[in-house]
PDB file of N, CA and C in Angstrom:
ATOM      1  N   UNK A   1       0.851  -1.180   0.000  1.00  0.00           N
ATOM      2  CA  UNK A   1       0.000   0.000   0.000  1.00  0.00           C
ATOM      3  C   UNK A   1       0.891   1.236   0.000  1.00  0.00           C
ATOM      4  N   UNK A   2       0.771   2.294  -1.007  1.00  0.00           N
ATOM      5  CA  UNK A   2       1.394   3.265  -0.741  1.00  0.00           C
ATOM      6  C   UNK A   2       1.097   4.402   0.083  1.00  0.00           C
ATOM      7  N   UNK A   3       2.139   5.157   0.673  1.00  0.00           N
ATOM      8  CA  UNK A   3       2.165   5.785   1.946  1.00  0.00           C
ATOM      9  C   UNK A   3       1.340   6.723   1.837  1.00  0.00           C
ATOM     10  N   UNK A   4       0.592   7.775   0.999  1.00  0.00           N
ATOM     11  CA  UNK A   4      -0.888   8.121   1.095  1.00  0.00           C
ATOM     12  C   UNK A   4      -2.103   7.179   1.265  1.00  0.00           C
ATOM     13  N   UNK A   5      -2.514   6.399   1.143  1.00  0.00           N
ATOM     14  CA  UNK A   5      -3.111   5.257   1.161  1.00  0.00           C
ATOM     15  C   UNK A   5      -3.522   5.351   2.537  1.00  0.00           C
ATOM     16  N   UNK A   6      -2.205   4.673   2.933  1.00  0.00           N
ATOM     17  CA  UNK A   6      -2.298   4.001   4.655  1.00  0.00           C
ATOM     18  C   UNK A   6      -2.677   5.852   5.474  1.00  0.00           C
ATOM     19  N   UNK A   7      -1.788   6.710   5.172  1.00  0.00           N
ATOM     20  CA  UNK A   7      -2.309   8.180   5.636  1.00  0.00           C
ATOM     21  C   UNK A   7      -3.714   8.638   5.379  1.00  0.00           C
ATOM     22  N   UNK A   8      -4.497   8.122   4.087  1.00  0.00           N
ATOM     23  CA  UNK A   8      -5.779   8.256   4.145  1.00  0.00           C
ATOM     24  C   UNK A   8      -6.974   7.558   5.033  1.00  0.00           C
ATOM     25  N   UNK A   9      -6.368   5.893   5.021  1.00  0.00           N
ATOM     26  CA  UNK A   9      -7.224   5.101   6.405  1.00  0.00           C
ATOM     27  C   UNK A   9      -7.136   5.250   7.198  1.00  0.00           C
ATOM     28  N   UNK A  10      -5.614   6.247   7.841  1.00  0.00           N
ATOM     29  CA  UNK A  10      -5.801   6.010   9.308  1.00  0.00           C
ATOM     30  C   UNK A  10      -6.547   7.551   9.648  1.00  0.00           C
ATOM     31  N   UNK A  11      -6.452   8.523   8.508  1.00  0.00           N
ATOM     32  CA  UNK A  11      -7.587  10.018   8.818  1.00  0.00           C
ATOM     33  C   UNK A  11      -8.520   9.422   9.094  1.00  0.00           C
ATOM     34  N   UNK A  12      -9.484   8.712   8.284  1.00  0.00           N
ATOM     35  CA  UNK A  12     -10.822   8.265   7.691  1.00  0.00           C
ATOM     36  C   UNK A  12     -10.703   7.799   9.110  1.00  0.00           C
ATOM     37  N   UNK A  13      -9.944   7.026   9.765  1.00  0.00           N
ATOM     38  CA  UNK A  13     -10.153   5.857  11.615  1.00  0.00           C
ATOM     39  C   UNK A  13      -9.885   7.153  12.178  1.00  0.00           C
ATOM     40  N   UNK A  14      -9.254   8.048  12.120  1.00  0.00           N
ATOM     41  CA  UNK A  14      -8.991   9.217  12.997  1.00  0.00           C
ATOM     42  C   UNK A  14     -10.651   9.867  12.976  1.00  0.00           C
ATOM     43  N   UNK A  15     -10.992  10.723  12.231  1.00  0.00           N
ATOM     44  CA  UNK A  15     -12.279  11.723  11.420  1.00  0.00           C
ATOM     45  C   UNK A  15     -13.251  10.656  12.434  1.00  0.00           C
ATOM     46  N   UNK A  16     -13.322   9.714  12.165  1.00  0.00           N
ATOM     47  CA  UNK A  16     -14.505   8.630  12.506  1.00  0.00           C
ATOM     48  C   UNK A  16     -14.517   8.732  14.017  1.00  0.00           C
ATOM     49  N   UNK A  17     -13.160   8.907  14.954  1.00  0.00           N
ATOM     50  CA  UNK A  17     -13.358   8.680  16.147  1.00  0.00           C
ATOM     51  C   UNK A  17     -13.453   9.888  17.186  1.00  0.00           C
ATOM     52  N   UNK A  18     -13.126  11.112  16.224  1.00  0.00           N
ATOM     53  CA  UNK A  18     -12.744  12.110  16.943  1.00  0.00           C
ATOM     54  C   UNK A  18     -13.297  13.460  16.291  1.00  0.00           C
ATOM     55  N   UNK A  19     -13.765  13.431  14.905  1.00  0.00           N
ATOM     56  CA  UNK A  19     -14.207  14.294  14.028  1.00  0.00           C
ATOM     57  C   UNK A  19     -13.049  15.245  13.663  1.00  0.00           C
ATOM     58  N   UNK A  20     -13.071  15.329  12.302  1.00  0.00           N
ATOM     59  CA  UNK A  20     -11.832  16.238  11.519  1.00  0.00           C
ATOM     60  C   UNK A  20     -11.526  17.399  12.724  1.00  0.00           C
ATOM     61  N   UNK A  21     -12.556  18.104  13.429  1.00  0.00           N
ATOM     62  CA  UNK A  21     -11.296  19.516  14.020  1.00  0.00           C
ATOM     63  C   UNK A  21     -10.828  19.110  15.153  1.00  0.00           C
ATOM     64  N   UNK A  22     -10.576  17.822  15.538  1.00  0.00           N
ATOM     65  CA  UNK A  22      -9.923  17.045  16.611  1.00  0.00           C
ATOM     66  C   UNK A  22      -9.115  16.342  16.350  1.00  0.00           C
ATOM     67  N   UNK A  23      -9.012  15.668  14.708  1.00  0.00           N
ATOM     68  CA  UNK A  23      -8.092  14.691  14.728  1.00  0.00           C
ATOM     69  C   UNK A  23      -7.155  15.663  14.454  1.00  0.00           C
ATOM     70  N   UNK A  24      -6.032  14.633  15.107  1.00  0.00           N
ATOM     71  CA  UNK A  24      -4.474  14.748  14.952  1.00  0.00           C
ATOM     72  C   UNK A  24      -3.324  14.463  13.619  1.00  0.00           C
ATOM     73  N   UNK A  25      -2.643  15.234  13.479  1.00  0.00           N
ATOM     74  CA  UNK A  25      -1.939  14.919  11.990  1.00  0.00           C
ATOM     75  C   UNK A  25      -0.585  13.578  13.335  1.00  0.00           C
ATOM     76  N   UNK A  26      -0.695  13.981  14.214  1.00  0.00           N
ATOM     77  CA  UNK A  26       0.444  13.139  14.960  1.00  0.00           C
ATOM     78  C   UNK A  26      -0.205  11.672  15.017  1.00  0.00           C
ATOM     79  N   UNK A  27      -1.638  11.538  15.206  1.00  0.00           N
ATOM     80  CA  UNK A  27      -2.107  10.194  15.574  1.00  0.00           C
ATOM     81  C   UNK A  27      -2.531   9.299  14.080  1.00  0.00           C
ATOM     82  N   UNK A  28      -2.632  10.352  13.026  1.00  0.00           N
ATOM     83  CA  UNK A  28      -3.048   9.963  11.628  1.00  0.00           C
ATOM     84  C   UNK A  28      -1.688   8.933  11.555  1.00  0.00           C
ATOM     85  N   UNK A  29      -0.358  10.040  11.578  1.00  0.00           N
ATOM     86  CA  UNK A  29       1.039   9.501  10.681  1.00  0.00           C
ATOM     87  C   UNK A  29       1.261   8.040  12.231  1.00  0.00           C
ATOM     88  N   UNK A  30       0.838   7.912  13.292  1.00  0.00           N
ATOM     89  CA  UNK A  30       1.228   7.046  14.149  1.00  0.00           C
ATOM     90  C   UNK A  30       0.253   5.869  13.483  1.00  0.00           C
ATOM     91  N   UNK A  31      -0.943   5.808  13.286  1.00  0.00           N
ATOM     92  CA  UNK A  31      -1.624   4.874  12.991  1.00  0.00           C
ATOM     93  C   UNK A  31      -1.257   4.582  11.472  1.00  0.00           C
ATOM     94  N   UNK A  32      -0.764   5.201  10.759  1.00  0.00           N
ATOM     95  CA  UNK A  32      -0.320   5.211   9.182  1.00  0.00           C
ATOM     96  C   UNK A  32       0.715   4.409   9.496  1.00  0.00           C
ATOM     97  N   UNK A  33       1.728   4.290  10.762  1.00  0.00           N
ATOM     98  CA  UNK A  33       3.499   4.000  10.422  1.00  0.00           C
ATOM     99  C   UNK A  33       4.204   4.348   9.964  1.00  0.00           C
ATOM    100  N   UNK A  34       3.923   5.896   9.699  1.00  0.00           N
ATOM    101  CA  UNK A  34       4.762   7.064   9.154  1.00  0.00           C
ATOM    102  C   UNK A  34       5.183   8.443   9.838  1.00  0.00           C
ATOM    103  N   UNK A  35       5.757   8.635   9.393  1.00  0.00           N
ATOM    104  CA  UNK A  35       6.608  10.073  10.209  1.00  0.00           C
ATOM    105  C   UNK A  35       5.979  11.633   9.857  1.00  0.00           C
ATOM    106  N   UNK A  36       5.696  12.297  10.768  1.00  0.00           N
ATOM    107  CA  UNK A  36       5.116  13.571  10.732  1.00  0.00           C
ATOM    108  C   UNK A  36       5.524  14.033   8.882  1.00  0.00           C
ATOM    109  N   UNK A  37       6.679  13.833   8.642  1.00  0.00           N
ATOM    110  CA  UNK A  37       7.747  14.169   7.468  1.00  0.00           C
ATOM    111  C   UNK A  37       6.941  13.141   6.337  1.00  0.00           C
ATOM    112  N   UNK A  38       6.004  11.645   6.506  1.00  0.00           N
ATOM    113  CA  UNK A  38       5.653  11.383   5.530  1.00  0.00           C
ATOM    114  C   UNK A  38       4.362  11.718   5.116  1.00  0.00           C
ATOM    115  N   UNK A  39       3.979  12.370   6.240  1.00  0.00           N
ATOM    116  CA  UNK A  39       2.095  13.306   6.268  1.00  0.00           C
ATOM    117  C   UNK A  39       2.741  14.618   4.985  1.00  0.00           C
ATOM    118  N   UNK A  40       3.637  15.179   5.242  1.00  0.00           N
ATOM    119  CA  UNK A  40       3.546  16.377   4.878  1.00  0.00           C
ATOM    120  C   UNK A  40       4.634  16.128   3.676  1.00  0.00           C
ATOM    121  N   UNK A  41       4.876  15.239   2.803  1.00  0.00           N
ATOM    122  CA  UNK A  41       5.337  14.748   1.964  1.00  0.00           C
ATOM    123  C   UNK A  41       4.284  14.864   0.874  1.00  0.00           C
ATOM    124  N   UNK A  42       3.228  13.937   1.598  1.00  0.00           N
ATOM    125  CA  UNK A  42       2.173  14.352   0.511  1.00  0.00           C
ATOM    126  C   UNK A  42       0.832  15.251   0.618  1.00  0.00           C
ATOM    127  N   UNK A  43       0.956  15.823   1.999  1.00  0.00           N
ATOM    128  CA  UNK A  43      -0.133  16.959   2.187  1.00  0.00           C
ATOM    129  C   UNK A  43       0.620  18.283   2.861  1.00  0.00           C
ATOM    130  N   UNK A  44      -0.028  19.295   2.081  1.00  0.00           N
ATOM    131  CA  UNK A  44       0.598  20.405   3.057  1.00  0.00           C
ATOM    132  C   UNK A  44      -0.256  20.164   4.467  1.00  0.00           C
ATOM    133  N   UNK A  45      -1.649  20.192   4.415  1.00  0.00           N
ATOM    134  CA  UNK A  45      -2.166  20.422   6.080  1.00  0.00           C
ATOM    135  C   UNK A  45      -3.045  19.424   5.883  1.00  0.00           C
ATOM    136  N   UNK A  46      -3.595  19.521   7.246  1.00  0.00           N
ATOM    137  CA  UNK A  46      -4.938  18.285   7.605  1.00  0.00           C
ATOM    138  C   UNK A  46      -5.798  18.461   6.604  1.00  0.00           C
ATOM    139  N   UNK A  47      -6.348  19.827   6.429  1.00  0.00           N
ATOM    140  CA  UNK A  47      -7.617  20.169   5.538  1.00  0.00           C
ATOM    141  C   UNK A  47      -7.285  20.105   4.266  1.00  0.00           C
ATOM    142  N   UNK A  48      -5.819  19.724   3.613  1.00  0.00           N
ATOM    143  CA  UNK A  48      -5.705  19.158   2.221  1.00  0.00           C
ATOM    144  C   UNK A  48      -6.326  17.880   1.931  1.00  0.00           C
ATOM    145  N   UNK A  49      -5.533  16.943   2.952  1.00  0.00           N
ATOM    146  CA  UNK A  49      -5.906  15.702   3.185  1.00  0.00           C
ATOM    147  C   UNK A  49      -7.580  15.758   2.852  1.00  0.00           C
ATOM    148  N   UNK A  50      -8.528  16.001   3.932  1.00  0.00           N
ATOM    149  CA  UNK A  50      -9.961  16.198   3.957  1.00  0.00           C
ATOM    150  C   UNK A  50     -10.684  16.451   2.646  1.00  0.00           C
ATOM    151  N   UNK A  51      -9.587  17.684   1.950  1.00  0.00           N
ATOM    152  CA  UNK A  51     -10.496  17.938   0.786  1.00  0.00           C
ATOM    153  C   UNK A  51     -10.111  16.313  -0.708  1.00  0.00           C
ATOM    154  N   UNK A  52      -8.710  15.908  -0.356  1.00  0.00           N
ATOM    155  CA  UNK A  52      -8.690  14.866  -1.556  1.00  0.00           C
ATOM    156  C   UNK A  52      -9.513  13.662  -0.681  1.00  0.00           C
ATOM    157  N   UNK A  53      -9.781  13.295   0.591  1.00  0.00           N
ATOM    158  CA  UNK A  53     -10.768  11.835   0.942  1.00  0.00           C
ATOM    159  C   UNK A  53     -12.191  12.621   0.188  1.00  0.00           C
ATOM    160  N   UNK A  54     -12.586  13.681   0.205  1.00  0.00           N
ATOM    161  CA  UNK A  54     -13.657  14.105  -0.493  1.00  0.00           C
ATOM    162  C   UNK A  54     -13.625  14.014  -1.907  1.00  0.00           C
ATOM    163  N   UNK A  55     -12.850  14.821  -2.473  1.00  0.00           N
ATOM    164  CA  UNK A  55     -12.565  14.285  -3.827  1.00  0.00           C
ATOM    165  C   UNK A  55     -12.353  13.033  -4.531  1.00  0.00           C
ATOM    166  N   UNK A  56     -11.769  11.851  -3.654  1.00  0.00           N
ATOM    167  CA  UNK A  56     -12.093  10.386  -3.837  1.00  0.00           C
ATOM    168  C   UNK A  56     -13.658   9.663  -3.581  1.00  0.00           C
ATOM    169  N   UNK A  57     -14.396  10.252  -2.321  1.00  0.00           N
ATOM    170  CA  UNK A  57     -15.435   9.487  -2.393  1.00  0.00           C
ATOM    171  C   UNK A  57     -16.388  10.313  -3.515  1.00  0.00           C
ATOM    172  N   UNK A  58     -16.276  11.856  -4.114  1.00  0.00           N
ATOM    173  CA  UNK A  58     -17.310  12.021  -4.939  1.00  0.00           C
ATOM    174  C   UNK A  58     -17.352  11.423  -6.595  1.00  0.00           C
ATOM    175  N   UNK A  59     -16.339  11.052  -6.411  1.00  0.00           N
ATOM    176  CA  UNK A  59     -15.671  10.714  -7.540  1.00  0.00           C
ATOM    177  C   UNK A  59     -16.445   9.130  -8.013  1.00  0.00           C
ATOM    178  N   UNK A  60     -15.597   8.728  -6.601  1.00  0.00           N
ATOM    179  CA  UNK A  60     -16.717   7.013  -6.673  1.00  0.00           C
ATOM    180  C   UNK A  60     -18.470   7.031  -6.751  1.00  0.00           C
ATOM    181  N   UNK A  61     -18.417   8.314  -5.797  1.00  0.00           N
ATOM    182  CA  UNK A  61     -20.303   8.408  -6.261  1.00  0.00           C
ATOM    183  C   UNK A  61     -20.606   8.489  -7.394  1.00  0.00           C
ATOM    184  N   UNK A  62     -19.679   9.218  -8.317  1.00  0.00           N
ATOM    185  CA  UNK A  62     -20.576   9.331  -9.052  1.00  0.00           C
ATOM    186  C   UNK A  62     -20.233   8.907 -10.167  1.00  0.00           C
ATOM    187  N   UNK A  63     -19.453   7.841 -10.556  1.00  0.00           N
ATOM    188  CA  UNK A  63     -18.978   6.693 -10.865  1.00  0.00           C
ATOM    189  C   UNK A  63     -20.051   5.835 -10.805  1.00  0.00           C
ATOM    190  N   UNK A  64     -20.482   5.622  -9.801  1.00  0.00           N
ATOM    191  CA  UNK A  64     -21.956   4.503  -9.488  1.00  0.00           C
ATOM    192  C   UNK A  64     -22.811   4.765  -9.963  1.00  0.00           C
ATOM    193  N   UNK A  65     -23.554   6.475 -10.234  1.00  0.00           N
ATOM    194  CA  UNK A  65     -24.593   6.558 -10.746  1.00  0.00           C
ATOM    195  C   UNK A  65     -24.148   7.164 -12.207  1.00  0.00           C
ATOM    196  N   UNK A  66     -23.215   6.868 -12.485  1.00  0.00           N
ATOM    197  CA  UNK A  66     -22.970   6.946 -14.136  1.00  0.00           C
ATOM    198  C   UNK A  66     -23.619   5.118 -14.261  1.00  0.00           C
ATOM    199  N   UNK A  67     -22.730   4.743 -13.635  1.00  0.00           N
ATOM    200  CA  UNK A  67     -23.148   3.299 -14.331  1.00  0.00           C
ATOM    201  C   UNK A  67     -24.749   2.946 -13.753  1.00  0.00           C
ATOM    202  N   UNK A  68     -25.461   3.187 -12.564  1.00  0.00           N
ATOM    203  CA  UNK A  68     -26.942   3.310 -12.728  1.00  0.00           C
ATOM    204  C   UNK A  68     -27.195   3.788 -13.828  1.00  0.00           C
ATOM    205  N   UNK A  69     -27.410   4.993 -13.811  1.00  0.00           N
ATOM    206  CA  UNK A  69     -27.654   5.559 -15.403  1.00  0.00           C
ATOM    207  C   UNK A  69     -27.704   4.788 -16.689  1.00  0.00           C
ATOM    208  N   UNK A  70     -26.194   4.436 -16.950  1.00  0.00           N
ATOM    209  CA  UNK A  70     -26.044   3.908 -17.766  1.00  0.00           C
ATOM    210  C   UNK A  70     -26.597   2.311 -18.282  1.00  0.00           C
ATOM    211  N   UNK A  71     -26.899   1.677 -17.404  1.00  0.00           N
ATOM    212  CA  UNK A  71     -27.733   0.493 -17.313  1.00  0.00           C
ATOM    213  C   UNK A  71     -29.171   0.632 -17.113  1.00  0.00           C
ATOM    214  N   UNK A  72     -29.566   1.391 -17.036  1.00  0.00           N
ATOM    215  CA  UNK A  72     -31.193   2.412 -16.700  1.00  0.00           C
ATOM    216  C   UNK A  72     -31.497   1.799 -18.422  1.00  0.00           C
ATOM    217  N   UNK A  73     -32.674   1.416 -18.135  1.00  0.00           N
ATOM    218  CA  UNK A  73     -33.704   0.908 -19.256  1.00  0.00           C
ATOM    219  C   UNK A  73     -34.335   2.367 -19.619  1.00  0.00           C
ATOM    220  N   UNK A  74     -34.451   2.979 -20.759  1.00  0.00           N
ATOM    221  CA  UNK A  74     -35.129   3.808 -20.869  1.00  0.00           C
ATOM    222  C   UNK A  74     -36.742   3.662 -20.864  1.00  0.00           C
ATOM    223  N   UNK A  75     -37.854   4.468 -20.569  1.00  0.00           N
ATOM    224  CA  UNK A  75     -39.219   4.065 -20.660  1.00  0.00           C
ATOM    225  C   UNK A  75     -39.641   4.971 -21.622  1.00  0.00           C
TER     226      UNK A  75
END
């Protein structure tokens, strides 16, 4: 898994337990197995992070309802 990856599951377990203006960029990169230095490798701040897990799940949404759509029987 590459080291954004594991930094994105452990926000997403962070966000989930504590809500984004509580979680920690220290407890993200501890639960990741990475170093403060590999958070900010690939994010400048927490709220970068936040905005690309957003930009990944809208992405998949709407991915799904392309393909609803697209399998949609017309009437």
């Amino acid at each position: 898994m590459r080291p954004y990856r594991k930094l994105k599951a452990a926000a997403l377990g962070e966000c989930d337990r504590v809500g984004f203006a509580c979680a920690s960029v220290d407890r993200i990169c501890e639960a990741a197995g990475y170093t403060r230095g590999a958070f900010y490798a690939n994010y400048k701040t927490k709220q970068e992070l936040l905005l690309d897990l957003l930009s990944e799940y809208h992405a998949a949404e709407i991915a799904g309802w392309r393909s609803t759509i697209a399998s949609a029987h017309d009437m």
